[in-house]
N, C-alpha and C. Protein backbone atom coordinates (compact mmCIF):
# COMPACT_ATOMS: atom_id res chain seq x y z
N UNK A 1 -51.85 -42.86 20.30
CA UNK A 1 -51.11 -43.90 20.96
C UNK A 1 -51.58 -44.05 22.40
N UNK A 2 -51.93 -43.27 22.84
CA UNK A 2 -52.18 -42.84 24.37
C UNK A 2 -53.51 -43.37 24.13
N UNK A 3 -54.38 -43.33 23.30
CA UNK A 3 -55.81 -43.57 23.42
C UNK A 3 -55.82 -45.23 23.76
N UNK A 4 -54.62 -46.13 22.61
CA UNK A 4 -54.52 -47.43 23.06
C UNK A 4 -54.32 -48.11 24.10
N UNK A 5 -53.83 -47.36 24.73
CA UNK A 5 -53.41 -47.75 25.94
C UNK A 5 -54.66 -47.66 26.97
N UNK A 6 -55.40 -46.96 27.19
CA UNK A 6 -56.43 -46.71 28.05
C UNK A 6 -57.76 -47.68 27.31
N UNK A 7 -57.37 -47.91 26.25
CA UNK A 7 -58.18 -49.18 25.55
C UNK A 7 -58.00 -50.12 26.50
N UNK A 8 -57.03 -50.06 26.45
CA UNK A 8 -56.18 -51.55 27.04
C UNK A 8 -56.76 -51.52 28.61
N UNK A 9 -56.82 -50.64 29.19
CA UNK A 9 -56.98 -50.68 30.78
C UNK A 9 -58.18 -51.03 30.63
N UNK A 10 -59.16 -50.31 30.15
CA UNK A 10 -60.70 -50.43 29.64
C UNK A 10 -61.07 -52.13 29.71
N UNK A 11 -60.66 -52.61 28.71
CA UNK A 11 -60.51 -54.15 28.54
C UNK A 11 -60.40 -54.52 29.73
N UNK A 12 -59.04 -54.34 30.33
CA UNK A 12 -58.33 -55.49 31.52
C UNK A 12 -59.29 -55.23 32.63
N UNK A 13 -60.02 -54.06 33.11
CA UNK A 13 -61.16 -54.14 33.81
C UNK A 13 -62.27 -54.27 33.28
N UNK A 14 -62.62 -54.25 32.69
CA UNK A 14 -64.22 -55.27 32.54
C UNK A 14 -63.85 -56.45 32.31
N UNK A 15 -62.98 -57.16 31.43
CA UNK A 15 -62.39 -59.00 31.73
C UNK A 15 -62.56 -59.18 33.18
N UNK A 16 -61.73 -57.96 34.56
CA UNK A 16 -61.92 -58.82 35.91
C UNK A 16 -63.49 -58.30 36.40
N UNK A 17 -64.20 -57.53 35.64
CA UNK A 17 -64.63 -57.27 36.60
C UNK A 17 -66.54 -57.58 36.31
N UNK A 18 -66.51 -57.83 34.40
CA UNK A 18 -67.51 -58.14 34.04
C UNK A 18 -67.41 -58.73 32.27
N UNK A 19 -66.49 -60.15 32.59
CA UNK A 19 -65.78 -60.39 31.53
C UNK A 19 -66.82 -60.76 30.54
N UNK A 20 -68.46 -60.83 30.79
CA UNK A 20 -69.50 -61.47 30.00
C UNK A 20 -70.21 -60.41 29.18
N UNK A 21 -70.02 -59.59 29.08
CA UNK A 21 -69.81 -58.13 28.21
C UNK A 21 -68.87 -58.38 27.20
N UNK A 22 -68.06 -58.99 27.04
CA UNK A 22 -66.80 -59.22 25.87
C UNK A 22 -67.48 -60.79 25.21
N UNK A 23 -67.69 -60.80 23.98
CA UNK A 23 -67.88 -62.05 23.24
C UNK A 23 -66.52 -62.47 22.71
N UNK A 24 -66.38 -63.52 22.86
CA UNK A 24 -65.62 -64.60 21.93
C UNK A 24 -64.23 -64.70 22.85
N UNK A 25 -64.06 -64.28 24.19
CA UNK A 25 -63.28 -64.25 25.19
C UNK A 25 -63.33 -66.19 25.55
N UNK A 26 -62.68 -67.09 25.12
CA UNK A 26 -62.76 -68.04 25.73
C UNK A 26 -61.67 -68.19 26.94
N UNK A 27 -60.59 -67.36 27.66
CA UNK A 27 -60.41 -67.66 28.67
C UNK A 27 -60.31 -66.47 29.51
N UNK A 28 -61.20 -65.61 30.41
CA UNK A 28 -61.03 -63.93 30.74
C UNK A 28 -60.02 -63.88 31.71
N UNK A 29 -59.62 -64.67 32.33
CA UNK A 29 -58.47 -64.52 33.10
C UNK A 29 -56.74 -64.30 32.43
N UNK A 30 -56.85 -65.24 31.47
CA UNK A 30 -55.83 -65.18 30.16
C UNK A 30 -55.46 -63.45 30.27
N UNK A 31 -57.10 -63.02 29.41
CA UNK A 31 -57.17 -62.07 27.98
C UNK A 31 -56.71 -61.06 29.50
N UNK A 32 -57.27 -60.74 30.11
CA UNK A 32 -57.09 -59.89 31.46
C UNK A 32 -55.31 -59.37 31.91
N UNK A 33 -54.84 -60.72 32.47
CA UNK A 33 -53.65 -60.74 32.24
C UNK A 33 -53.09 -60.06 31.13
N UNK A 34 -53.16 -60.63 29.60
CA UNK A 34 -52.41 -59.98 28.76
C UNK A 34 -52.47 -58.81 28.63
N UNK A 35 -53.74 -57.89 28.54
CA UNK A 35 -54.19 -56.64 28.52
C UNK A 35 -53.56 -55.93 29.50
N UNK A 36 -53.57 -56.43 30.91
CA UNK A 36 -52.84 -55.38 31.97
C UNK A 36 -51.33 -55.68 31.32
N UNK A 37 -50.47 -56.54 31.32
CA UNK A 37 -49.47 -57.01 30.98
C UNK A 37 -48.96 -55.97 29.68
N UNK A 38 -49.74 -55.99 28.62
CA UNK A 38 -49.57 -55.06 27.27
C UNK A 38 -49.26 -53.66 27.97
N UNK A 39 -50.15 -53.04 28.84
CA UNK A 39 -50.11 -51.62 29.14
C UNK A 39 -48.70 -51.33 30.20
N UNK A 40 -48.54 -52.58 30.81
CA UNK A 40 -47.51 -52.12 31.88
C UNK A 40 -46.38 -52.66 31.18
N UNK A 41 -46.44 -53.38 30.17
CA UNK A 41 -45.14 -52.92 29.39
C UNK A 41 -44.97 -51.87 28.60
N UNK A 42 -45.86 -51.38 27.80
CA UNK A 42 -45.71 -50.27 27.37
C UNK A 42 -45.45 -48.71 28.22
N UNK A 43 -45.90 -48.70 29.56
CA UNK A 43 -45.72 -48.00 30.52
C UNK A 43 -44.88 -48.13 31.30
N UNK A 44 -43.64 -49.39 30.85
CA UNK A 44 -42.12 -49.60 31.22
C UNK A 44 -40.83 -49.19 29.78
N UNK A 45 -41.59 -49.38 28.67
CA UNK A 45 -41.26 -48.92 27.86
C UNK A 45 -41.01 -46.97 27.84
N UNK A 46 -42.04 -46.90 28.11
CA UNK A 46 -42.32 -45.19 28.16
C UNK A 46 -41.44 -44.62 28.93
N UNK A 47 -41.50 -45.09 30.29
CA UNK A 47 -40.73 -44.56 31.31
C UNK A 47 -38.80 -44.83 30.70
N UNK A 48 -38.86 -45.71 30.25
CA UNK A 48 -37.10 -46.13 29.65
C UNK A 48 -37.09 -44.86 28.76
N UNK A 49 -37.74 -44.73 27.62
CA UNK A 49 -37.65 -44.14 26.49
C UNK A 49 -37.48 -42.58 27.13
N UNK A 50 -38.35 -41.88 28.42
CA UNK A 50 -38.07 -40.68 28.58
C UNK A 50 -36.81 -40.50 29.71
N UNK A 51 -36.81 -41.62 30.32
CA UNK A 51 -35.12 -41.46 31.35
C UNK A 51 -34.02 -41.51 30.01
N UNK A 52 -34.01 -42.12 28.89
CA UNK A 52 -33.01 -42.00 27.79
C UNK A 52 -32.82 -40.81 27.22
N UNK A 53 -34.07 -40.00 27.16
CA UNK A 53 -33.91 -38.74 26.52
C UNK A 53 -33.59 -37.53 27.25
N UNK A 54 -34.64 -38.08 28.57
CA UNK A 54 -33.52 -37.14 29.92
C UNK A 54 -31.91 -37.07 29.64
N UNK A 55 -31.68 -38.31 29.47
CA UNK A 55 -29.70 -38.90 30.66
C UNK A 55 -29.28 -37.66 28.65
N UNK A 56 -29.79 -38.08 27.83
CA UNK A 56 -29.03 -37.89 26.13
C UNK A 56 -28.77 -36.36 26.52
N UNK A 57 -29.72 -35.50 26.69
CA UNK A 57 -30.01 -34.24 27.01
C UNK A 57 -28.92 -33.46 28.00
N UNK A 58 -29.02 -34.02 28.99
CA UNK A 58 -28.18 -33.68 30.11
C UNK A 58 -26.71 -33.79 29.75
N UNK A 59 -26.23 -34.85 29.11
CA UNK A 59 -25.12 -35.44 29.39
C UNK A 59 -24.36 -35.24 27.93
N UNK A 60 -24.88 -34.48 27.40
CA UNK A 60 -25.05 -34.83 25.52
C UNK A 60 -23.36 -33.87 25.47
N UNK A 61 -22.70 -34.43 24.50
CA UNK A 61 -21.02 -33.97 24.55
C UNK A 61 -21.14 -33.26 23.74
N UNK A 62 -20.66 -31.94 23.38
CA UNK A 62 -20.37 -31.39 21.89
C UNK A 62 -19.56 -31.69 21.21
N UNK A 63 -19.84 -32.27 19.70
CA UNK A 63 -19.29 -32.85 18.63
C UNK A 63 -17.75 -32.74 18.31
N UNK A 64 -17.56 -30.78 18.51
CA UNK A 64 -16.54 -30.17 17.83
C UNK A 64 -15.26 -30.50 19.20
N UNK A 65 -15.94 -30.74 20.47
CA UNK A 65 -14.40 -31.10 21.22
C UNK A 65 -14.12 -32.41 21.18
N UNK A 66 -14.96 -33.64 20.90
CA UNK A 66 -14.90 -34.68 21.76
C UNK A 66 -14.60 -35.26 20.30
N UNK A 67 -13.92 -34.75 19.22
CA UNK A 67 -12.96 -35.70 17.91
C UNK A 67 -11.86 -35.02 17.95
N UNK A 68 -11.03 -35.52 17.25
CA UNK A 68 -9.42 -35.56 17.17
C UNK A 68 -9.30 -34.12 16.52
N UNK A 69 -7.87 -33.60 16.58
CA UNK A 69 -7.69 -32.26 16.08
C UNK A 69 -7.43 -31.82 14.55
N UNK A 70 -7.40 -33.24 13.97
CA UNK A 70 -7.12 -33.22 12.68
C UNK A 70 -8.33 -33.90 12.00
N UNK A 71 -9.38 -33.78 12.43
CA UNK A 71 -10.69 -34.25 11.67
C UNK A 71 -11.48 -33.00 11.20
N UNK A 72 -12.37 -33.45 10.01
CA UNK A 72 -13.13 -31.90 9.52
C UNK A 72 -13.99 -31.90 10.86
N UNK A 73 -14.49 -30.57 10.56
CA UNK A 73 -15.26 -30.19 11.59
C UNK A 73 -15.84 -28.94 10.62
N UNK A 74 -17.51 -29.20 11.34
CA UNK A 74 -18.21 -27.75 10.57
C UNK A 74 -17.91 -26.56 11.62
N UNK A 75 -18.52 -25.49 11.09
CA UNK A 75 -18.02 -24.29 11.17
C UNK A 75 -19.60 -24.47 12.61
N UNK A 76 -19.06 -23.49 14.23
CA UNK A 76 -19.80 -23.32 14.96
C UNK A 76 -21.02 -21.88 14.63
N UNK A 77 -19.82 -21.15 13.66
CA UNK A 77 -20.79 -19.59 13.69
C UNK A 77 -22.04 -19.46 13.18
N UNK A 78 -22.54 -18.78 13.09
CA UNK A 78 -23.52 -17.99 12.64
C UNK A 78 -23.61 -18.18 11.22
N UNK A 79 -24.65 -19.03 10.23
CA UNK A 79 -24.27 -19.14 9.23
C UNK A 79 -25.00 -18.09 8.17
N UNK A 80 -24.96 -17.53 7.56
CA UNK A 80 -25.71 -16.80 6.40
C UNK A 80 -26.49 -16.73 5.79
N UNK A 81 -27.88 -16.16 5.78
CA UNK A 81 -28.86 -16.37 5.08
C UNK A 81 -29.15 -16.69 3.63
N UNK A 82 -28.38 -15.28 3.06
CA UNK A 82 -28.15 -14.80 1.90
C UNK A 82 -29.21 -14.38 0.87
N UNK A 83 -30.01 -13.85 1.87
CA UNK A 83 -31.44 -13.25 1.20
C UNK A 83 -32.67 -14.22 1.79
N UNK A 84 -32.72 -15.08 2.06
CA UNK A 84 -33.78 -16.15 2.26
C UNK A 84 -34.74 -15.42 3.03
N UNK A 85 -35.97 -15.70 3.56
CA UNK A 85 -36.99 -15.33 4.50
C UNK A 85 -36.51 -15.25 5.75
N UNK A 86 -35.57 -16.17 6.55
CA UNK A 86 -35.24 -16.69 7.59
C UNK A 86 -34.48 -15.34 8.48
């Protein structure tokens, strides 16, 4: 995924900087734009996606207090192998 992205930069500088290296480019200012545009959304994307998993992490409630007192609830302990590898 990471490799695409540096595709992408790859592209958006040679479009500004030697767009006649790329065939079938009929407008390099366009394709340029979109290419930087693709990466810095995806690199606004990225940054959202890891502040979400930060704030989830930090802030994350445990299950067994935050429902009513009369709802099932699994057991917190230590659960039992009962021979397994584990």
């Amino acid at each position: 995924m990471c490799h695409f992205r540096l595709i992408q930069l790859w592209v958006g500088v040679m479009l500004q900087t030697q767009p006649f290296f790329i065939a079938g480019i009929e407008d390099a200012e366009e394709a340029r734009n979109n290419a930087f545009g693709a990466m810095g959304m995806f690199l606004v994307c990225f940054i959202l996606s890891i502040a979400g998993i930060w704030y989830d992490s930090k802030y994350k409630m445990d299950p067994s207090t935050s429902e009513p007192e009369g709802e099932y609830q699994l057991s917190n302990d230590d659960v039992p192998t009962y021979g397994t590898a584990h």
